[in-house]
Protein backbone atom coordinates (compact mmCIF):
# COMPACT_ATOMS: atom_id res chain seq x y z
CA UNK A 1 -32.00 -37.40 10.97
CA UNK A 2 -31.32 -40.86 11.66
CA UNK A 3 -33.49 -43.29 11.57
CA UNK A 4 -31.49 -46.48 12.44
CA UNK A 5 -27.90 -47.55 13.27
CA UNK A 6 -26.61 -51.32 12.67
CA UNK A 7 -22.99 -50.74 14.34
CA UNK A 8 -22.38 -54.51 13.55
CA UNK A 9 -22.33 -54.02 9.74
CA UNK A 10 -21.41 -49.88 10.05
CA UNK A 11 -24.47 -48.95 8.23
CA UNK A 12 -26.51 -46.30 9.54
CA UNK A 13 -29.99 -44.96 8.05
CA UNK A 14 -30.24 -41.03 7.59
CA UNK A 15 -33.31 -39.55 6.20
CA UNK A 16 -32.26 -35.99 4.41
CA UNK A 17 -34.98 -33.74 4.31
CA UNK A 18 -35.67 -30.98 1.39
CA UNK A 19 -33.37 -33.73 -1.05
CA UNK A 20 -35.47 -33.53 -4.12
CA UNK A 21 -33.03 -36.54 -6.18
CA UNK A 22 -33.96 -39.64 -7.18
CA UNK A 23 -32.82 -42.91 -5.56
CA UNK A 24 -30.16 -44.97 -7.19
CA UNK A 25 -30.43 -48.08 -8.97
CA UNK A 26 -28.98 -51.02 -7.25
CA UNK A 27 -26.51 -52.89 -8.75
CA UNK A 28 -26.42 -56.83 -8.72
CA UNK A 29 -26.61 -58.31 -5.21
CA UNK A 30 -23.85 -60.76 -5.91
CA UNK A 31 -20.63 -59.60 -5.41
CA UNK A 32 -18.55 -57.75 -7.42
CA UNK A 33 -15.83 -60.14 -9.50
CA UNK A 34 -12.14 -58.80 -8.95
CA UNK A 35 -11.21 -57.04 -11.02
CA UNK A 36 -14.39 -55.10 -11.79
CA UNK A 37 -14.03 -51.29 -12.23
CA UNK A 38 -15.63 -49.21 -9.38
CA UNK A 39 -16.11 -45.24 -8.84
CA UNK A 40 -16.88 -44.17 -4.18
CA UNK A 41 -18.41 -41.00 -4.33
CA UNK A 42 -18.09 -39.32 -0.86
CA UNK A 43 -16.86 -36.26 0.95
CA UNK A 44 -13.59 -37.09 1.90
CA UNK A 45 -12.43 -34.41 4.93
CA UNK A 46 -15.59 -32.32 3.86
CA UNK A 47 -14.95 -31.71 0.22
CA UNK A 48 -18.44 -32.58 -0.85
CA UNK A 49 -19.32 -34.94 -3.69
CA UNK A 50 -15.81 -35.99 -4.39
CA UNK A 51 -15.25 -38.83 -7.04
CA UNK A 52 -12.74 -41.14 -6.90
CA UNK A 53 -12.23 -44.50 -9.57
CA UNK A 54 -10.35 -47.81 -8.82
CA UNK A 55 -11.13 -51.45 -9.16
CA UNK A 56 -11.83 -54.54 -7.15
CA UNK A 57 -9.16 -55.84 -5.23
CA UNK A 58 -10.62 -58.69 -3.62
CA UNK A 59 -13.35 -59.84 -1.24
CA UNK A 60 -12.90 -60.94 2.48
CA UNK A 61 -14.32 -61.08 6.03
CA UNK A 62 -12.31 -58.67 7.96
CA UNK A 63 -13.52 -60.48 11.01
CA UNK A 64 -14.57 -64.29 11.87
CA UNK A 65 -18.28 -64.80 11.53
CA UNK A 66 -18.69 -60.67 9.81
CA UNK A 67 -20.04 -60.00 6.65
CA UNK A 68 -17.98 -60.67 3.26
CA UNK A 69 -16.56 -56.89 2.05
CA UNK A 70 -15.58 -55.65 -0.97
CA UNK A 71 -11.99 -54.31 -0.75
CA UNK A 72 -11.33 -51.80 -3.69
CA UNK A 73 -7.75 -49.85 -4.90
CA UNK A 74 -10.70 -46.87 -4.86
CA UNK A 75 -9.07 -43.93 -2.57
CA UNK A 76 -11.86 -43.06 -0.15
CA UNK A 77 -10.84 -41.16 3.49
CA UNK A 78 -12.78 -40.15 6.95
CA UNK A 79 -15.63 -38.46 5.25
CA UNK A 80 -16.13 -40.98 2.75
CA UNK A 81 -17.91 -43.29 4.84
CA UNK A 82 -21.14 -44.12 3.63
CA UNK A 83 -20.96 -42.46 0.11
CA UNK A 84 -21.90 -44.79 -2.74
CA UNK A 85 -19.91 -47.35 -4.46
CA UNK A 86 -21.21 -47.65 -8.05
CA UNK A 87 -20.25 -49.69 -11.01
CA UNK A 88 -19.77 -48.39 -14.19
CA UNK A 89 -23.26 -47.91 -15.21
CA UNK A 90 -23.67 -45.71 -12.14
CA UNK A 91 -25.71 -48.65 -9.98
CA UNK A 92 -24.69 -49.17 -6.19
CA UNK A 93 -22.38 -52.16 -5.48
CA UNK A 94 -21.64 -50.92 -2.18
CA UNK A 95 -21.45 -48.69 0.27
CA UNK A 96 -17.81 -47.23 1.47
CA UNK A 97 -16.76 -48.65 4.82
CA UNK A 98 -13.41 -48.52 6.02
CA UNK A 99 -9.68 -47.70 4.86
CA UNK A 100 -7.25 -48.96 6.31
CA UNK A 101 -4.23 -46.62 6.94
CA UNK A 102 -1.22 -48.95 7.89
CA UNK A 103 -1.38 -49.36 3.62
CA UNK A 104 -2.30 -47.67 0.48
CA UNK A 105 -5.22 -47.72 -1.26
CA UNK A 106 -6.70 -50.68 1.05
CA UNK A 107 -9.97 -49.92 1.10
CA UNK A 108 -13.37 -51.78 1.60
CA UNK A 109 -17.11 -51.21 0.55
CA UNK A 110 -19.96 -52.93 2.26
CA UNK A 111 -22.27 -54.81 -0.05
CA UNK A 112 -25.19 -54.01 -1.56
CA UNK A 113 -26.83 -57.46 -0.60
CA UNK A 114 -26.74 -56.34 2.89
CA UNK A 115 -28.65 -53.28 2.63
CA UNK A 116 -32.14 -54.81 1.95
CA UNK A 117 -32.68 -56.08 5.55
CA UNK A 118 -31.39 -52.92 6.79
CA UNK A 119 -33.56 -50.72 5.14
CA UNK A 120 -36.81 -52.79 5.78
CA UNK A 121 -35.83 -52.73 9.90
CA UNK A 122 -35.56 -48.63 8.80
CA UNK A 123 -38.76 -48.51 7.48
CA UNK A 124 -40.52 -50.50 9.64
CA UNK A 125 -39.74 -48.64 12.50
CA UNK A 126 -40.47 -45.39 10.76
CA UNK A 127 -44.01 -46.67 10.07
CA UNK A 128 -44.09 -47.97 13.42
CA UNK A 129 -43.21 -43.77 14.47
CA UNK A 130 -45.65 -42.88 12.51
CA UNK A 131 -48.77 -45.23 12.03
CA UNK A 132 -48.86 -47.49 15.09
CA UNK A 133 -51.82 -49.41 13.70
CA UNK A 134 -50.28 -49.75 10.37
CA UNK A 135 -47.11 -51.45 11.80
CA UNK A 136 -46.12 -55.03 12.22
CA UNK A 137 -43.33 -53.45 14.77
CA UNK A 138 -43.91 -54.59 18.23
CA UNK A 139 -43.03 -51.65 20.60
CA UNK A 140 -40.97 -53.58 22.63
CA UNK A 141 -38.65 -54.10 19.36
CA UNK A 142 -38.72 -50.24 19.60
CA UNK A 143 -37.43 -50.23 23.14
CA UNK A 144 -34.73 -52.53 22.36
CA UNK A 145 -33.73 -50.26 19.74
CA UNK A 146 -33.08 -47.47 22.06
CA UNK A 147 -31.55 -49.90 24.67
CA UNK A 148 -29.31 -50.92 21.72
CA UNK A 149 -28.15 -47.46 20.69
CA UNK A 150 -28.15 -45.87 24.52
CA UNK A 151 -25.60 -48.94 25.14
CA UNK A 152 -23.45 -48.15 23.01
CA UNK A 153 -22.94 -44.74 23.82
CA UNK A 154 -25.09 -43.14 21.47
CA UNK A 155 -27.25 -41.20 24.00
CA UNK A 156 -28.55 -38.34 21.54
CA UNK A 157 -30.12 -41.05 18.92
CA UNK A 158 -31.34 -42.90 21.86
CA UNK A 159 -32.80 -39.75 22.89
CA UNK A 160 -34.39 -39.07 19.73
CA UNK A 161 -35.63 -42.15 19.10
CA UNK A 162 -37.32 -42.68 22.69
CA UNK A 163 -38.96 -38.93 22.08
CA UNK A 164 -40.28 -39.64 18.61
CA UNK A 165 -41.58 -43.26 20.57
CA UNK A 166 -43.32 -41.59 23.08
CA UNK A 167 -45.55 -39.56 20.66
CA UNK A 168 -47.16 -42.18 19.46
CA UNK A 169 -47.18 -44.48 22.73
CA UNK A 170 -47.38 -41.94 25.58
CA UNK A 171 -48.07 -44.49 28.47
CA UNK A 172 -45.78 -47.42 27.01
CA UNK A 173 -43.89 -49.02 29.79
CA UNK A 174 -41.14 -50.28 28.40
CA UNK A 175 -40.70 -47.15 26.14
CA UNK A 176 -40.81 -45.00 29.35
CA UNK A 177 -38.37 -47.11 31.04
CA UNK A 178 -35.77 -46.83 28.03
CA UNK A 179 -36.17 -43.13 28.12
CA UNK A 180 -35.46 -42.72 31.85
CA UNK A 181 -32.54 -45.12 31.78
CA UNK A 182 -31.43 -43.05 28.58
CA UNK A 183 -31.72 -39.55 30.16
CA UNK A 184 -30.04 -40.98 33.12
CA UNK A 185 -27.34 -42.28 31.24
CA UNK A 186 -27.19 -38.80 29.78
CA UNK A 187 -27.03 -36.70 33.17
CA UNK A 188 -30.42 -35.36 32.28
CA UNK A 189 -33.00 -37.23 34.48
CA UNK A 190 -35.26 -34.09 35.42
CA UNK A 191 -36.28 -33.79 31.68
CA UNK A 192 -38.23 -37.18 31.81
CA UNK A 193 -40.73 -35.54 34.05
CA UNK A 194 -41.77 -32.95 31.32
């Protein structure tokens, strides 16, 4: 399921339910030096848990104003996305991002020093789901979550997200509103009423 998209970093939050593994350890939040040795761990075209080794190439903003990434000589393809990038002593530098096809083995990680601030918005929202008394969440930071993901096309997390909203704030305005404009947006208008 996921929880929480940030389309301006490429990070999305996924919970997996029935995983019984432990979480693991994060590496140093400063970057990685060049040159550092670095193992992606993804499932490149749907081979599952695939391993691949390189180093650190470099680090660079891809865009003006973006986040610093880790580029890597790591192979990684569609599939990879997301997996892991660890150091040697198995801790999580990064996670894979991007290759780029026009060359080989140009490949970049996004770093583990951005992940904190993601996975706090993740969790507060999932205690805002959850426990809306035990949240510092404002519901209207809810809506404009859903207004964020229905606008970028991404009607079926919008969808989720304004249904799991509406069980714990059944008469919320702005929640309501976000879940008509989403179902409209959808096609599927008639379902609001139920």
């Amino acid at each position: 399921e996921v929880l929480l998209i940030e389309s301006d970093i490429d990070l999305a939050v996924v919970r997996v339910i029935g995983l019984k593994a432990p979480p693991l350890a994060e590496g140093a939040r400063a970057l990685p030096q060049v040159g550092t040795p670095v193992v992606a761990v993804g499932h490149p075209r749907g081979y599952e848990f695939t391993v691949s080794e390189g180093i650190v190439s470099a680090t660079r903003q891809l865009d003006e104003g973006g986040i610093t990434m880790i580029q890597m000589t790591t192979p990684i393809s569609p599939g990879s996305s997301g997996g892991p990038l660890l150091d040697m002593e198995g801790r999580v530098v990064g996670v894979c991002s991007l290759t780029l096809t026009e060359g080989q083995n140009i490949n970049f990680a996004i770093p583990v020093s951005e992940l904190p601030p993601v996975l706090d918005k993740a969790l507060a929202l999932e205690r805002a789901l959850r426990n809306p008394n035990d949240s510092n969440m404002p519901v209207e930071a809810i809506a404009a979550l859903i207004r964020k993901q229905r606008e970028r096309g991404d009607f079926q997390s919008a969808s989720q997200l304004a249904e799991r909203a509406l069980k714990t704030h059944p008469k919320n305005i702005a929640l309501l509103l976000e879940a008509a404009e989403t179902a409209f947006s959808r096609g599927s208008l008639p379902l609001v009423h139920s």
